[in-house]
N, C-alpha and C. Protein backbone atom coordinates (compact mmCIF):
# COMPACT_ATOMS: atom_id res chain seq x y z
N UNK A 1 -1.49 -0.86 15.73
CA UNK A 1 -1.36 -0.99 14.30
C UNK A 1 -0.22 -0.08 13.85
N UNK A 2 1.11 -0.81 13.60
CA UNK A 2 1.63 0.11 13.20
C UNK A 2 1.97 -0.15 11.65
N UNK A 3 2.30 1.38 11.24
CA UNK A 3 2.38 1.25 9.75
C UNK A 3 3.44 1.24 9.09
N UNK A 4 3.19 0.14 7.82
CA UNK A 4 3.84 -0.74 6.95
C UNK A 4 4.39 -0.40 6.14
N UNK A 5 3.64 0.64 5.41
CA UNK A 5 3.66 1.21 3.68
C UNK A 5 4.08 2.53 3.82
N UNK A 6 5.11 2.11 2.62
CA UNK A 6 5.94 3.51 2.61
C UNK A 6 5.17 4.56 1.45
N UNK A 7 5.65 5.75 1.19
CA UNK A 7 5.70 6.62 0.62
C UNK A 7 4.75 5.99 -0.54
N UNK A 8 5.89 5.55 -1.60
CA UNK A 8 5.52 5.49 -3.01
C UNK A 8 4.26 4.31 -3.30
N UNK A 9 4.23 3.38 -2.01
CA UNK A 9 3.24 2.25 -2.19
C UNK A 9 2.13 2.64 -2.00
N UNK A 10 1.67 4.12 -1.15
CA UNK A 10 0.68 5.00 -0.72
C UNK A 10 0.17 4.90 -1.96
N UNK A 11 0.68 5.87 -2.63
CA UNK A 11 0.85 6.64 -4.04
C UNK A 11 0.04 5.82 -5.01
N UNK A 12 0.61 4.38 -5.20
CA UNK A 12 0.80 3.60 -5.80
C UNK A 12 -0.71 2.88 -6.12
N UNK A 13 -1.02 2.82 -4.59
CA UNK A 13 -2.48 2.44 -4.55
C UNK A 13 -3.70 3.65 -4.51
N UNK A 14 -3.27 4.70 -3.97
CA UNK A 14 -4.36 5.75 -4.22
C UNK A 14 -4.45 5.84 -6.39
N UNK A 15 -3.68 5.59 -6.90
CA UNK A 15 -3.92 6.00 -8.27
C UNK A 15 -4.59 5.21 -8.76
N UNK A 16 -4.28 3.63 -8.24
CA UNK A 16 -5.14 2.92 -8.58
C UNK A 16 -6.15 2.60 -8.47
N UNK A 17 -6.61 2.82 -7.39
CA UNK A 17 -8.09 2.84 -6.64
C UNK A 17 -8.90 4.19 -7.44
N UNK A 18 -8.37 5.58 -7.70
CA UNK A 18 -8.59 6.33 -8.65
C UNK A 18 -9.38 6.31 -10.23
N UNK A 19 -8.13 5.05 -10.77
CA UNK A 19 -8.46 4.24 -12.27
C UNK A 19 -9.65 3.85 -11.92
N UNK A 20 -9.85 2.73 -11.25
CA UNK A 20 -10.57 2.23 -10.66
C UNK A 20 -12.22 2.38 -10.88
N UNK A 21 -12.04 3.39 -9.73
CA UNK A 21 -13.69 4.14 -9.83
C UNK A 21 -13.61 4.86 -11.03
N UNK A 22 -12.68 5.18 -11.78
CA UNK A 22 -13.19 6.56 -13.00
C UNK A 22 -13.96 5.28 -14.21
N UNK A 23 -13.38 3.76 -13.95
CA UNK A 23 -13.58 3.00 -15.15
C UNK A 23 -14.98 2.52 -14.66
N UNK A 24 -15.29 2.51 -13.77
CA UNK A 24 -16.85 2.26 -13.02
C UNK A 24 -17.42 3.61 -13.01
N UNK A 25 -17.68 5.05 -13.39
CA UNK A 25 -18.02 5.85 -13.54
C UNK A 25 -18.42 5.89 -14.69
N UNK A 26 -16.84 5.73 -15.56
CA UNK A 26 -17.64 5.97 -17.00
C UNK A 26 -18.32 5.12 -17.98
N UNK A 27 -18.56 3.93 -17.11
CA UNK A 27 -19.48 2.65 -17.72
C UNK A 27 -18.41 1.56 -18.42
N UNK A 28 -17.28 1.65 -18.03
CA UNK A 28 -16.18 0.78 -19.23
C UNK A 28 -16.28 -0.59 -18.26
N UNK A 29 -16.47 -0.30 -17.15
CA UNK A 29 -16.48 -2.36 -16.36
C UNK A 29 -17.91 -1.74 -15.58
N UNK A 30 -19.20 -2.80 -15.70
CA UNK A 30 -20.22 -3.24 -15.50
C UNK A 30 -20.07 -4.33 -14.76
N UNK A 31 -21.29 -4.66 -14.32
CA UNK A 31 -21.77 -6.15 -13.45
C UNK A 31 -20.68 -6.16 -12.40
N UNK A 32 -20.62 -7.56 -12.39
CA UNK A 32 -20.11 -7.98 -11.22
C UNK A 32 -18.57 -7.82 -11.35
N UNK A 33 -17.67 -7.51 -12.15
CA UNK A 33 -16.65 -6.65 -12.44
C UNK A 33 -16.41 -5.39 -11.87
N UNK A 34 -17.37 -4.53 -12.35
CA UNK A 34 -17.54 -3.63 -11.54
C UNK A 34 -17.61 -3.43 -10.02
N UNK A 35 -18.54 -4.02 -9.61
CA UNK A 35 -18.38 -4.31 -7.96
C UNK A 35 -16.89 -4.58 -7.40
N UNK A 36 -16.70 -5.52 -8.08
CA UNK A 36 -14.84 -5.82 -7.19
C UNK A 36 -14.54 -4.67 -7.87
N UNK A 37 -13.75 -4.09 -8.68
CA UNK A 37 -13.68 -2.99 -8.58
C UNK A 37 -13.52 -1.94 -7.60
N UNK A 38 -14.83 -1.88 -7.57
CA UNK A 38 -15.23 -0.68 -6.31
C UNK A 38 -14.89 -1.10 -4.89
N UNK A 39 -14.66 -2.45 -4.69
CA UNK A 39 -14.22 -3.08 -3.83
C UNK A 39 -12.93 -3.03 -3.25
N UNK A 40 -12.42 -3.42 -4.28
CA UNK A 40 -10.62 -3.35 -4.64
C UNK A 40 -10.29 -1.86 -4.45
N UNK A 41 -11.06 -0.89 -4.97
CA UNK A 41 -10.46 0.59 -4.70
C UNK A 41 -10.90 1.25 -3.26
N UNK A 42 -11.84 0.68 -3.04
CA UNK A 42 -12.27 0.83 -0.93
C UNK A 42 -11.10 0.50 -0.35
N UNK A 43 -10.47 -0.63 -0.19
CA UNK A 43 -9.68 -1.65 0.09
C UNK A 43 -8.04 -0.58 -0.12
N UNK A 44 -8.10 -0.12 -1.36
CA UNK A 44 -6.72 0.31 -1.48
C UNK A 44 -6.69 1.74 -0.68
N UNK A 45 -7.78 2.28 -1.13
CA UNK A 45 -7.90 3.84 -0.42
C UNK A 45 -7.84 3.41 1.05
N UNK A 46 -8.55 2.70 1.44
CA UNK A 46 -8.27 3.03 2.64
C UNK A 46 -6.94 2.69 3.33
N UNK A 47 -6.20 1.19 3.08
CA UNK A 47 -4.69 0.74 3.21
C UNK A 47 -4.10 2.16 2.93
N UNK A 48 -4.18 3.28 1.74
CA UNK A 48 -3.28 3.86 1.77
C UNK A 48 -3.24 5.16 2.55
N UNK A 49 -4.20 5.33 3.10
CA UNK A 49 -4.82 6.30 3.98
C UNK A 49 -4.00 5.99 5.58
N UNK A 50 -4.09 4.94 5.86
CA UNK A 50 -3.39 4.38 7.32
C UNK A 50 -2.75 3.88 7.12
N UNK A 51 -2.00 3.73 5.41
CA UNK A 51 -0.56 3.50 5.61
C UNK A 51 -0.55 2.41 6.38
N UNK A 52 -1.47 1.14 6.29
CA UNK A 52 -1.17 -0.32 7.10
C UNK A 52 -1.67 -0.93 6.23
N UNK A 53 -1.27 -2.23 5.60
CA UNK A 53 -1.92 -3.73 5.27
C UNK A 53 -1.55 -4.65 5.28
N UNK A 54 -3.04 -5.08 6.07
CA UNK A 54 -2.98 -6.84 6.85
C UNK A 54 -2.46 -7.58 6.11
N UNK A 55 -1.71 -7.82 4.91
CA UNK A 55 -1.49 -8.66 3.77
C UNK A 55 0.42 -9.04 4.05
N UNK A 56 0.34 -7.54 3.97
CA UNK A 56 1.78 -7.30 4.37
C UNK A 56 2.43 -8.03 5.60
N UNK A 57 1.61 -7.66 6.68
CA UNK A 57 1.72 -8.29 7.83
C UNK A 57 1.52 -9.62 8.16
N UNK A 58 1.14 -10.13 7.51
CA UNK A 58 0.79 -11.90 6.84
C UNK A 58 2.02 -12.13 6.77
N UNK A 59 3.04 -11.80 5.50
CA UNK A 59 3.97 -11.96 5.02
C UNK A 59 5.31 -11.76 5.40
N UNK A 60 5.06 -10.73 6.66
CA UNK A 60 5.78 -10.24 7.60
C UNK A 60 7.17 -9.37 6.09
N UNK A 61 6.35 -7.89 5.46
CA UNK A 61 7.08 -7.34 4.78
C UNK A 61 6.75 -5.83 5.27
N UNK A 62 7.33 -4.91 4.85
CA UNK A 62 7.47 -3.65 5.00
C UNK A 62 7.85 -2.78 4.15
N UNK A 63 7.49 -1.35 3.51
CA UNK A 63 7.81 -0.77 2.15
C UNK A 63 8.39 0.68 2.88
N UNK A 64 8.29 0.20 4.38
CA UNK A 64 7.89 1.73 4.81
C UNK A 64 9.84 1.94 5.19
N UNK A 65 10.21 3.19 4.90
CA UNK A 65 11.65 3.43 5.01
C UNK A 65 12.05 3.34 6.80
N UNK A 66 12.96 2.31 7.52
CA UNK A 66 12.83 2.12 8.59
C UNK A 66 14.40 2.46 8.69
N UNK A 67 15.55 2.71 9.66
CA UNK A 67 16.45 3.15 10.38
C UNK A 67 17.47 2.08 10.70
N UNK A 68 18.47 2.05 9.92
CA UNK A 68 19.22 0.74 10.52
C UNK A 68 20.21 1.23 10.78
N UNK A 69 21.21 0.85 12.00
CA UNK A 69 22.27 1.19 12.22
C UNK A 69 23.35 0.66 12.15
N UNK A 70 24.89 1.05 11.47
CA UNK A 70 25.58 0.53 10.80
C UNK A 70 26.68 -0.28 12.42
N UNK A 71 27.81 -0.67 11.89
CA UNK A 71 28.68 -0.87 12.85
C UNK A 71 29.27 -0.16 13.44
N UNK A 72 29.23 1.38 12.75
CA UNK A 72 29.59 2.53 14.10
C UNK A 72 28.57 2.91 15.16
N UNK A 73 27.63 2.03 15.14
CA UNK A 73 26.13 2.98 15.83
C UNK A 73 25.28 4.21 15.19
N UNK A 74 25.52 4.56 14.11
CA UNK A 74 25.09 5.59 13.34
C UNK A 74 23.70 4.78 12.26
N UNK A 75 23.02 5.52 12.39
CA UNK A 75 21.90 5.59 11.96
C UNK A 75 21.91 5.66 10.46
N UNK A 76 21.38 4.75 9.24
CA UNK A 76 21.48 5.31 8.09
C UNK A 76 19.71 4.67 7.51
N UNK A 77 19.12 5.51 6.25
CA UNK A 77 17.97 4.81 6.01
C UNK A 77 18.26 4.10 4.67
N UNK A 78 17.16 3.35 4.77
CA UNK A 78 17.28 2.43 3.10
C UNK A 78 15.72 2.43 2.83
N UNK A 79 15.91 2.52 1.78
CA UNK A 79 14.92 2.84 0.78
C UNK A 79 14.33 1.23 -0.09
N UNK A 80 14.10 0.51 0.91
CA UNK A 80 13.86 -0.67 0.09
C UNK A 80 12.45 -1.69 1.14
N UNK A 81 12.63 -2.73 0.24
CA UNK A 81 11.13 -3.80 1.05
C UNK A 81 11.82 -4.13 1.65
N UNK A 82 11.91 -4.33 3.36
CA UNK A 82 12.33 -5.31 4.63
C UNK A 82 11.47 -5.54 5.04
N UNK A 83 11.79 -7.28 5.17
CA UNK A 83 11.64 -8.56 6.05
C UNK A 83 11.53 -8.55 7.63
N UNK A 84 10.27 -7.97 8.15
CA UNK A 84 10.40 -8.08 9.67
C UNK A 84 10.44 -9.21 10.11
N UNK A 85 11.68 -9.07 11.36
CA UNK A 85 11.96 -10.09 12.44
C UNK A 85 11.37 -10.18 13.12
């Protein structure tokens, strides 16, 4: 399993998974709302914890900053979503 998700997509989903449970804590989404919810924030915490998701890998995308090397052989990074080959 190697991992997908970069930096800020970590981030991105730990805050949300955060919202999440605080809006199922403080009674603002009930029932069966609630459940996905709590669902959806399992789901994100943990993706952002191992920094891997199967979704991604479906789609064959990547957030995570990977190493490309230019036409001198030199190494430069990019900071963007790539398309694995």
């Amino acid at each position: 399993m190697e991992k997908n998700m970069g930096f800020f997509d970590q981030v991105i989903r730990g805050i949300i998974a955060i919202s999440l449970i605080a809006l199922n804590i403080k009674g603002i989404v009930s029932g069966g709302l609630a459940m996905t919810a709590v669902i959806i924030a399992v789901v994100f915490i943990s993706t952002s914890v191992f920094g891997f998701c199967p979704i991604y890998v479906f789609f064959g995308i990547s957030s995570r900053k990977i190493n490309k090397t230019n036409s001198k052989g030199n190494h430069k990074k990019n900071d963007a979503i790539y398309l694995i080959k």
